[in-house]
Protein backbone atom coordinates (compact mmCIF):
# COMPACT_ATOMS: atom_id res chain seq x y z
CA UNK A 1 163.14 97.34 232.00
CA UNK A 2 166.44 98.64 233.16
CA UNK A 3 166.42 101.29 230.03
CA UNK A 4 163.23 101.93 229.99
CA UNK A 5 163.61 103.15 233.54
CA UNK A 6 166.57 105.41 232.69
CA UNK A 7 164.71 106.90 229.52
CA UNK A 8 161.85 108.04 231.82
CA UNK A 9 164.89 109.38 234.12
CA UNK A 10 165.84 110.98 231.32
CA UNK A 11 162.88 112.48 229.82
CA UNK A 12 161.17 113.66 233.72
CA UNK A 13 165.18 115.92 233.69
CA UNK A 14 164.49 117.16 230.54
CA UNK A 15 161.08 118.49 231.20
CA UNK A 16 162.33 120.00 235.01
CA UNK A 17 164.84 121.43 233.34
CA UNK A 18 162.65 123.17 230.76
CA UNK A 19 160.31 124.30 233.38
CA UNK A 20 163.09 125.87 234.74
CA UNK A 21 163.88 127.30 231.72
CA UNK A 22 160.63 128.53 231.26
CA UNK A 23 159.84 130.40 234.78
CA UNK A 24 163.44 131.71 235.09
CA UNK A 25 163.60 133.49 231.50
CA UNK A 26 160.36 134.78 232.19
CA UNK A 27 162.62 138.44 233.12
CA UNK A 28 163.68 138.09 229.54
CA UNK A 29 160.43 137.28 228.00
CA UNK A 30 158.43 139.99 229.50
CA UNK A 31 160.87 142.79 228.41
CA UNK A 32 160.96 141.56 224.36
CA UNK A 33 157.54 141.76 222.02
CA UNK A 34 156.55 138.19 222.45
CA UNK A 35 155.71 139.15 226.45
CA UNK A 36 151.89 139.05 224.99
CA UNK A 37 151.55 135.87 223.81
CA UNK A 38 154.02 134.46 226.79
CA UNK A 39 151.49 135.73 229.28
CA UNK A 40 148.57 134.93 227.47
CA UNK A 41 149.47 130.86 228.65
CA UNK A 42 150.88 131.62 231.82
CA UNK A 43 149.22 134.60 233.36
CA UNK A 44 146.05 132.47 234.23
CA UNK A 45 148.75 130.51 236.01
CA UNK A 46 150.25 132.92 237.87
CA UNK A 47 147.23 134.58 238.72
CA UNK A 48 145.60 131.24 240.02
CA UNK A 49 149.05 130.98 242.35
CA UNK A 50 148.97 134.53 243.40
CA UNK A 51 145.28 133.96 244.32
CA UNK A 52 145.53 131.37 247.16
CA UNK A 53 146.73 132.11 250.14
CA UNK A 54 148.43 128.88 250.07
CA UNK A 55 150.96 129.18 246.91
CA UNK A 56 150.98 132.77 246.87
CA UNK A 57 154.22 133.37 248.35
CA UNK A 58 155.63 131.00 245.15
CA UNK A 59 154.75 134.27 242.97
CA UNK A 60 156.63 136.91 245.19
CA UNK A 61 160.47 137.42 245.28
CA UNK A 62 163.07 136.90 247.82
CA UNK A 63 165.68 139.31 247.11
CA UNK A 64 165.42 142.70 245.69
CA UNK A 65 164.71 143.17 241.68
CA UNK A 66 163.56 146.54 241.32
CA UNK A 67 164.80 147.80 244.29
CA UNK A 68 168.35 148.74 244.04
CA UNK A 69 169.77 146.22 247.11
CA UNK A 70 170.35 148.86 249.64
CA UNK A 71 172.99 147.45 251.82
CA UNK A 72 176.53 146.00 250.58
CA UNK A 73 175.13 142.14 251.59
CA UNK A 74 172.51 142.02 249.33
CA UNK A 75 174.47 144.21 246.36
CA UNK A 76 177.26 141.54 246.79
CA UNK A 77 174.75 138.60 246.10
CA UNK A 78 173.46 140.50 242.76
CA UNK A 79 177.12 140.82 241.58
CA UNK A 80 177.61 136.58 242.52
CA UNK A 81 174.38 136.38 240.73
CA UNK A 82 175.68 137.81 237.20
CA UNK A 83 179.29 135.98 237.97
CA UNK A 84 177.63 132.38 238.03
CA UNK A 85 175.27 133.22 235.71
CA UNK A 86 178.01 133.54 233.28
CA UNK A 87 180.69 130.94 234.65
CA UNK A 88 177.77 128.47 234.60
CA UNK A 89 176.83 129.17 231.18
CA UNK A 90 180.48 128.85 230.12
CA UNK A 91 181.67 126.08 231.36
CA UNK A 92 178.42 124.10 230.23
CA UNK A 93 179.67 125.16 226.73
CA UNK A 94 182.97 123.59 227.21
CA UNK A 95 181.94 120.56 228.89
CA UNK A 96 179.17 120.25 226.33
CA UNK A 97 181.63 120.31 223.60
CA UNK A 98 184.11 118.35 225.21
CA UNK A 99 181.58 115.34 225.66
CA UNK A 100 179.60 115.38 221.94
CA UNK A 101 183.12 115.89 220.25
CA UNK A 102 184.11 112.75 222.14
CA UNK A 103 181.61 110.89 221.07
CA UNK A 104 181.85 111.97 217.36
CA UNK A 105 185.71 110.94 217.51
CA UNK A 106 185.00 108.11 220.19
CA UNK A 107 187.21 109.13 222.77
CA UNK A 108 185.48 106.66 225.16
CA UNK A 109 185.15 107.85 229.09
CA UNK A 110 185.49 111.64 229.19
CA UNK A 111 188.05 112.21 231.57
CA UNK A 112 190.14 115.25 230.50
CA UNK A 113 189.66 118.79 231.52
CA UNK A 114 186.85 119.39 234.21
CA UNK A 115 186.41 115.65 233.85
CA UNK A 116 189.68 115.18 235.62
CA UNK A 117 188.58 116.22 238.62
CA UNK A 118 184.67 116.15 238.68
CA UNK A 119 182.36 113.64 236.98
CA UNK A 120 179.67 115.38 236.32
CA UNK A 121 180.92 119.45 235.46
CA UNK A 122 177.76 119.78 233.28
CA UNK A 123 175.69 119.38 236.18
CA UNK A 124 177.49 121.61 238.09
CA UNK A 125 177.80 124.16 235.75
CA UNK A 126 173.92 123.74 235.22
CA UNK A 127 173.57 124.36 238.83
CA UNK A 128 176.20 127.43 238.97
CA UNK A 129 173.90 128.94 236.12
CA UNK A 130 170.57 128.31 237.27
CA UNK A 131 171.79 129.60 241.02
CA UNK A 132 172.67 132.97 239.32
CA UNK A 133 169.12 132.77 237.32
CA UNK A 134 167.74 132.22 240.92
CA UNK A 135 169.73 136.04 241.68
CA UNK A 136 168.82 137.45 238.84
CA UNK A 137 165.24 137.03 238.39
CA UNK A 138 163.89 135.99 242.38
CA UNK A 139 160.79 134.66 242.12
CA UNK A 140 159.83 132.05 244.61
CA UNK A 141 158.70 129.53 241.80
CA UNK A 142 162.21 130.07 240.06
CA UNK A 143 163.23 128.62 243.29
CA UNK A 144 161.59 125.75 243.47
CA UNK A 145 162.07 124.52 239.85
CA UNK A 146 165.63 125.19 240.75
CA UNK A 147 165.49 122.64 243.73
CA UNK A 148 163.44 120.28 241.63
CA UNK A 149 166.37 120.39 238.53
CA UNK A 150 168.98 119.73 241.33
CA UNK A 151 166.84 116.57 242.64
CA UNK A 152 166.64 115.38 239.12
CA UNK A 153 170.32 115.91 238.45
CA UNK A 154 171.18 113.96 241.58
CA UNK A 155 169.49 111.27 240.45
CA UNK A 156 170.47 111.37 236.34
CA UNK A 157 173.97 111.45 237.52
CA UNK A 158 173.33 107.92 239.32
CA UNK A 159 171.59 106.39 237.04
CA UNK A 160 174.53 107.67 234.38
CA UNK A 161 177.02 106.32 236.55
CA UNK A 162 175.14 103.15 236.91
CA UNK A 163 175.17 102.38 233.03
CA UNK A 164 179.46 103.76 232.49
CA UNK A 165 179.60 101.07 235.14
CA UNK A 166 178.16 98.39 233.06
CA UNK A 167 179.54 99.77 230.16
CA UNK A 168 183.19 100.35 231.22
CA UNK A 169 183.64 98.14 233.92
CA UNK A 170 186.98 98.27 236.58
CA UNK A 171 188.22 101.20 234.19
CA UNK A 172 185.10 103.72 235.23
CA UNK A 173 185.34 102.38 238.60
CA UNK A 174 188.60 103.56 239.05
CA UNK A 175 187.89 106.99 237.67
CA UNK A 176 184.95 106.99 240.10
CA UNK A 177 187.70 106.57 242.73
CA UNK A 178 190.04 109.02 242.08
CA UNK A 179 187.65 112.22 240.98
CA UNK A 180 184.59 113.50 242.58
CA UNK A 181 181.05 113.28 241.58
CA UNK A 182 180.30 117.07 241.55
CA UNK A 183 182.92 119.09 243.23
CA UNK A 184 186.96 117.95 243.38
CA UNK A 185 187.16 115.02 245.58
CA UNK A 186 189.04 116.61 248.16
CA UNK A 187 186.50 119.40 248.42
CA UNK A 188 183.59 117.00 248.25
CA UNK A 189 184.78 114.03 250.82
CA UNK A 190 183.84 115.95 253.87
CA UNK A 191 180.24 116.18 252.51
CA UNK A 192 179.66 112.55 251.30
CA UNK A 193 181.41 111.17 254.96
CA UNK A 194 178.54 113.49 256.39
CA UNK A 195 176.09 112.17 254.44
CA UNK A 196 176.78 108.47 254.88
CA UNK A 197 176.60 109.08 258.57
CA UNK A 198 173.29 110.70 258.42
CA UNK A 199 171.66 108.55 255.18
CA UNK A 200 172.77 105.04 255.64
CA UNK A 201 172.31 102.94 252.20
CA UNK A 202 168.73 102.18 252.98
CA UNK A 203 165.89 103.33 250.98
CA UNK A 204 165.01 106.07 252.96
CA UNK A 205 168.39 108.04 251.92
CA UNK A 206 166.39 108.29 248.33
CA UNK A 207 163.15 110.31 250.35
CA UNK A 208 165.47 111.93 252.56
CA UNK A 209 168.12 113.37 249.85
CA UNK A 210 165.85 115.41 248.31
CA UNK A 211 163.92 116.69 250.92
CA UNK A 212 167.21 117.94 252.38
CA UNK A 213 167.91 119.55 248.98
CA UNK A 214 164.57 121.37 248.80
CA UNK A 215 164.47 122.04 251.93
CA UNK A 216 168.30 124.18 251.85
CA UNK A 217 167.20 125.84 248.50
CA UNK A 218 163.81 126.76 249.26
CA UNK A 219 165.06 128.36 253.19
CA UNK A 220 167.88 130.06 251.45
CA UNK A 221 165.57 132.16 249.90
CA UNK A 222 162.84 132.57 252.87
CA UNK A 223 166.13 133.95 254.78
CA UNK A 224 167.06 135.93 251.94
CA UNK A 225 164.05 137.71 251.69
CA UNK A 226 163.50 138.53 255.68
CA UNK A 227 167.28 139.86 254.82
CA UNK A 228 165.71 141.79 252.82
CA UNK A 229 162.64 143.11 253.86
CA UNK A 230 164.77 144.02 256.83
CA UNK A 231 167.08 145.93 254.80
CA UNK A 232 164.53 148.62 253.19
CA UNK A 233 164.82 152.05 254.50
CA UNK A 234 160.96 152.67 255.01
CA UNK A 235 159.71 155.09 256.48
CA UNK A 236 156.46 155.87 257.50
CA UNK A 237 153.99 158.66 258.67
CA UNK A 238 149.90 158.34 259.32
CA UNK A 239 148.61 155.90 257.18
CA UNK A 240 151.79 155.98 254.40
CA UNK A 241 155.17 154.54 254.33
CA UNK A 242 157.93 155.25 251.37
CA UNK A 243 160.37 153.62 250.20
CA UNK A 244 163.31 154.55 247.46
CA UNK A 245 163.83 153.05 244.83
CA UNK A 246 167.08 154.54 244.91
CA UNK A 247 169.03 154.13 248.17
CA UNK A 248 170.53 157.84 248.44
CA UNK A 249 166.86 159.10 248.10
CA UNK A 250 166.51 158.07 251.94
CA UNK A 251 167.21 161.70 252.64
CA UNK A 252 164.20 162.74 250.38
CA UNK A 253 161.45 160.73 252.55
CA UNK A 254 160.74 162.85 255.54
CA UNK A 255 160.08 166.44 253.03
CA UNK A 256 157.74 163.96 249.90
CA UNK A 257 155.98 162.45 253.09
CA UNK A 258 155.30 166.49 254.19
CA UNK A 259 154.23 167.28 250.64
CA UNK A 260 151.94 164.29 249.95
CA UNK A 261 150.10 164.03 253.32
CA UNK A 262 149.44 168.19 252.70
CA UNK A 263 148.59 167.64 249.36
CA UNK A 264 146.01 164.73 250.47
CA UNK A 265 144.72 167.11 253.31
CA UNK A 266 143.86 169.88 250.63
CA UNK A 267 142.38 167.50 248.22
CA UNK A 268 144.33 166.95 245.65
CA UNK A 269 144.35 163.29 245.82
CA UNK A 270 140.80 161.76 245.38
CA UNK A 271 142.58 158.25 245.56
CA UNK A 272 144.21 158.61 249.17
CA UNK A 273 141.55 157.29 251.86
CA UNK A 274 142.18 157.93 255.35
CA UNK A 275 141.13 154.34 256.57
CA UNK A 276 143.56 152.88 254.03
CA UNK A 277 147.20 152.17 254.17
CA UNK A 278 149.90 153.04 251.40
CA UNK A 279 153.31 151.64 250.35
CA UNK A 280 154.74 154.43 248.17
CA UNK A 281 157.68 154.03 245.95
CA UNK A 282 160.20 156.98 245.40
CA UNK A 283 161.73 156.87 242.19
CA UNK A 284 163.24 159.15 239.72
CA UNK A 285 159.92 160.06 237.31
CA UNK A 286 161.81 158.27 233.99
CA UNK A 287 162.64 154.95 236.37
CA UNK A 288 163.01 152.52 234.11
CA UNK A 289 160.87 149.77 235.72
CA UNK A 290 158.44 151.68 237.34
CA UNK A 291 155.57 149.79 234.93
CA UNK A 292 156.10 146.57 237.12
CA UNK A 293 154.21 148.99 239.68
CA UNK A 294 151.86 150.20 238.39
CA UNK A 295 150.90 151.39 234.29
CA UNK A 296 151.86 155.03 234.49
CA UNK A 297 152.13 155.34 230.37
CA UNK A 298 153.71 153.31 227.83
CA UNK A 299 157.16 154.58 229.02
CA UNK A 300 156.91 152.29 230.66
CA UNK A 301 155.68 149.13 228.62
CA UNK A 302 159.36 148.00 227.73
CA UNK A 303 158.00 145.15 226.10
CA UNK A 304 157.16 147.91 223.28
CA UNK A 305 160.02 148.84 222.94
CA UNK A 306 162.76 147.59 220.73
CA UNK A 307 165.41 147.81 223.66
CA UNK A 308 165.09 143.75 224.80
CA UNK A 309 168.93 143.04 223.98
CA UNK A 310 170.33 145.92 225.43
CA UNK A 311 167.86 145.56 228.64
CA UNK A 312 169.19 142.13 228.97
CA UNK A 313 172.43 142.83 228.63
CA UNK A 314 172.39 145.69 231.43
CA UNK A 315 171.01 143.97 233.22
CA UNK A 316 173.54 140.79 233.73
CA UNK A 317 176.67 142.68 233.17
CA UNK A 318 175.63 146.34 235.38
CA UNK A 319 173.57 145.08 237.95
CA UNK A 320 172.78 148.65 239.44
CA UNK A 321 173.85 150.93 236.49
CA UNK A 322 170.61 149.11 234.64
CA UNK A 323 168.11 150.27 237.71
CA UNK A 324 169.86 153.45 237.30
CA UNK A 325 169.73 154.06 233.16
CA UNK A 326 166.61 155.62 231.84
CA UNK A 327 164.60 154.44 228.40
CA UNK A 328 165.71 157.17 227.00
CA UNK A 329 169.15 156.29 227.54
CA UNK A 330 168.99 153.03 225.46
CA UNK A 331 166.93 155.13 222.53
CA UNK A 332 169.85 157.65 222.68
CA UNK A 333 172.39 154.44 222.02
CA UNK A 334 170.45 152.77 219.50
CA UNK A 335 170.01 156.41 217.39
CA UNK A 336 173.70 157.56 218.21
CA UNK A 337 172.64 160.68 219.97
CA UNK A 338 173.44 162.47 222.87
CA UNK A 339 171.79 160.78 226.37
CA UNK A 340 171.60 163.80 228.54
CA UNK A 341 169.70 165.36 225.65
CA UNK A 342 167.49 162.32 224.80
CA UNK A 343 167.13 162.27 228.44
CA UNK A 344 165.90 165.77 228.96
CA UNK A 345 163.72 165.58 225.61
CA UNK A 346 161.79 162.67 226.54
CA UNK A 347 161.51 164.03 230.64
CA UNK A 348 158.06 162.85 231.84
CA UNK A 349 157.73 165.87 233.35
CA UNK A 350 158.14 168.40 230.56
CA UNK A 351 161.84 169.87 231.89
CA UNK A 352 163.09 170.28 228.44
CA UNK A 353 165.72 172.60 229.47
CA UNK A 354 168.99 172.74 228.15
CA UNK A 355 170.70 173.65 231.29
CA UNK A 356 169.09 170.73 233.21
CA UNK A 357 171.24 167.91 234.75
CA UNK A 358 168.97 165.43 235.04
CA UNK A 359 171.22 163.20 237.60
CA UNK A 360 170.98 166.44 240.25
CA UNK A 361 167.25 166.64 239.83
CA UNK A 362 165.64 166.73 242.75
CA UNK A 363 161.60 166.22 241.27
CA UNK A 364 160.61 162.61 242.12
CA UNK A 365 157.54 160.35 241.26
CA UNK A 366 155.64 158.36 243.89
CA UNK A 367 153.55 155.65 242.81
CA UNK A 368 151.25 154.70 245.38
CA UNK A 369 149.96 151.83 245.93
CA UNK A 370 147.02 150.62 248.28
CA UNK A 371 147.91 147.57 250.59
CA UNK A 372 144.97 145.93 251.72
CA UNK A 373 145.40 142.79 254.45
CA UNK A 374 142.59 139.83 254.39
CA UNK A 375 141.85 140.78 258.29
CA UNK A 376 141.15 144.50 257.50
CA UNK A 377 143.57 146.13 260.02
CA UNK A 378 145.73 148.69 259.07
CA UNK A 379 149.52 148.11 258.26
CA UNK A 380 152.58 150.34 258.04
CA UNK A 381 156.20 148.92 257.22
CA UNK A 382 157.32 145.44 255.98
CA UNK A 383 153.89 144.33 256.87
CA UNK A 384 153.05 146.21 253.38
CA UNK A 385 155.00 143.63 252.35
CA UNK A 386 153.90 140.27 253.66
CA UNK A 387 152.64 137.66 251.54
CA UNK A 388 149.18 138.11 253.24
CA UNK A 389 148.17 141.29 251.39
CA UNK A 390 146.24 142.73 248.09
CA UNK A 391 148.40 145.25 246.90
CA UNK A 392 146.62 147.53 244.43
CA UNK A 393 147.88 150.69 242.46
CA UNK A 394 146.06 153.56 242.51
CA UNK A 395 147.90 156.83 241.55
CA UNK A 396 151.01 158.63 241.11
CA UNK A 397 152.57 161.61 241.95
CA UNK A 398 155.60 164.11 240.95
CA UNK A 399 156.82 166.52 242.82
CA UNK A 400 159.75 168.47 243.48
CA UNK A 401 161.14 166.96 246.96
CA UNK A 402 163.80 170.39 247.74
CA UNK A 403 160.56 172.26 248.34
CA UNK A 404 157.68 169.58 248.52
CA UNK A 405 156.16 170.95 245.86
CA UNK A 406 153.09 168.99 244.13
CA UNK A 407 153.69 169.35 240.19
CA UNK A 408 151.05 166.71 238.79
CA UNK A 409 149.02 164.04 240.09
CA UNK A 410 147.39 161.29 238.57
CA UNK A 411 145.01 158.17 239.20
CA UNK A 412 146.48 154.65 237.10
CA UNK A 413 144.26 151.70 236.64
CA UNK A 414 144.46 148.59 238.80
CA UNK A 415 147.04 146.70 237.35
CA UNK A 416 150.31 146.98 236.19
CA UNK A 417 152.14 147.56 233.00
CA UNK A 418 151.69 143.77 232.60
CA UNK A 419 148.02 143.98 233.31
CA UNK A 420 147.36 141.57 236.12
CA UNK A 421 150.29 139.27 236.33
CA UNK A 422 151.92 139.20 239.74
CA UNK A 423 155.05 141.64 239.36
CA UNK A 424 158.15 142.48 241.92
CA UNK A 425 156.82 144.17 245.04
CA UNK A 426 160.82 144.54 246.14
């Protein structure tokens, strides 16, 4: 009974641990050619999430992704993001190859290198790694999976120890007594004298363990995102409020605002309603991710593109360079050509002009997008961004923001580059 008990252990971490596996690469999935037939199972999923008011904050992220983080806080937890992403991964190599290689060559109870110290570095190099997968891509339901894995690792490790017990007797016993379970024991004793004061060795410590461990992973990233939304520079006038994409573009609001709300007076934008509010993202009009907004051409569609490995890679090792780097900058390195050229040739905007620099351009594109809250009333701000509301896009514009401007304007369909699966709204 005793082993079948630790096989269904066993099997219940494996499949948390692919679930994790499968929500948190979803960043990677979405960005290579097989992004069809990965939504084509889970879109009905995370539409039927996104559709309740009850589990439709597990679809929305808590820290920005799109966004570049616009104060040093939140750029410092995208850089700790890549860093354990990669220690994690790592050191789970090592330890992995420390532990199959023993038992190839039978080097009975693995206690050299991390072992020395910590009895279970695997785990926490699992954890390290799936924290910085937490950073990297921030959806809620990442999250969670990420607090179930950790509940499920707790109680693997115990039921490991329990059987190296059996197995090795006084010998793992005192291994158990000079090492730590998942930090170095003199860094972990603090924490397990706190815990036996507060979980006595009753069966409730087993409920109450892992609702304290879901409960500090899934807070962490409720506080994260109020961080967050408190962060943006928005800024807002009659029924629209902007926000860059690009944090030096704060300067840019108050004269695209002027242009827009003229150009709406006069018009030229059928999709504006003056009972409706707007959230309005600022972005450079060859942003790179601007098709998680809205489908503004198949610029945009970088899952048609043959760029996935290069995308990844920018994206863990230059967290704000890869926010920053056009398409056409990862066509110019995969043909060998110039990028300000490729950059200028494949302008959005038709600015083919050889004396351009496109990193002083001042035209911008604004995809708007119409925020619509379940009570009807109108909202301006972070409200736009409450868990609460429809968010629908309905147009974009480019304009030149030194003189305001209006150079094109044009209505997009409902959903998104990824049709209607529930992309970053930060």
């Amino acid at each position: 009974m005793s082993g079948e008990s630790s096989l269904a252990k066993r099997i219940a971490a494996a499949g948390g641990i692919l679930f994790f596996f499968v929500m948190a690469f979803e960043v990677m999935i979405m960005i290579s050619p097989f992004a069809f037939f990965f939504y084509s199972v889970f879109s009905p999923v995370f539409n039927f999430l996104g559709a309740h008011p009850a589990t439709r904050w597990s679809t929305m992220f808590f820290l920005p992704h799109m966004i570049l983080p616009p104060t040093l806080f939140l750029q410092s937890v995208r850089v700790v993001g890549s860093v354990l992403f990669l220690l994690g991964l790592g050191t789970f190599t090592v330890c992995a190859l420390q532990v199959y290689l023993g038992k190839i060559f039978k080097w009975g109870i693995a206690d050299k290198g991390l072992y020395r110290f910590i009895r279970h570095p695997q785990y926490l190099a699992l954890a390290l790694w799936g924290i910085g997968m937490a950073i990297l891509w921030p959806r809620f339901i990442v999250l969670a999976t990420l607090s179930l894995m950790f509940v499920l690792y707790y109680f693997l490790a115990k039921d490991e120890e329990r059987r190296m017990l059996s197995r090795y007797g006084e010998s793992y016993r005192h291994y158990q007594e000079r090492t730590g379970m998942f930090l170095p024991r003199g860094l972990e004793a603090p924490f397990a004298a706190l815990g036996r004061r507060l979980f006595p060795a009753t069966a409730i410590k087993y409920l109450a363990i892992p609702v304290l461990i879901v409960t500090l992973v899934m807070g962490s990233g409720f506080l994260l995102r109020e961080i967050t939304l408190r962060s943006l520079p928005l800024t807002a006038r009659a029924n629209l409020t902007l926000v860059p994409i690009l944090p030096e573009d704060r300067s840019l609001d108050g004269e695209i605002l002027t242009g827009i709300i003229a150009g709406a007076a006069a018009g030229q934008m059928p999709f504006l309603k003056g009972d409706k509010s707007y959230l309005g993202y600022v972005m450079p009009a060859d942003y790179i991710m601007q098709g998680m907004i809205a489908d503004t051409g198949d610029r945009a569609h970088l899952f048609k593109h043959h760029h996935t490995v290069a995308l990844i890679t920018d994206w863990v090792f230059h967290p704000f360079a890869h926010l920053r780097r056009p398409p056409a900058a990862h066509m110019a390195a995969m043909h060998g050509v110039d990028p300000a050229v490729a950059r200028r040739h494949h302008c959005p905007v038709g600015l083919n002009q050889a004396g351009l620099d496109c990193d002083t351009c001042t035209i911008r594109r604004v995809i708007l997008v119409e925020v619509t809250a379940a009570s009807g009333q109108r909202l301006s701000g972070k409200s736009l961004l409450a868990g609460g509301v429809t968010r629908t896009p309905v147009g974009f514009i480019d304009l030149d923001a030194k003189d305001a401007k209006i150079l094109s304007v044009k209505p997009v369909a409902k959903g998104t580059a990824w049709k209607d699966v529930p992309t970053p709204e930060i």
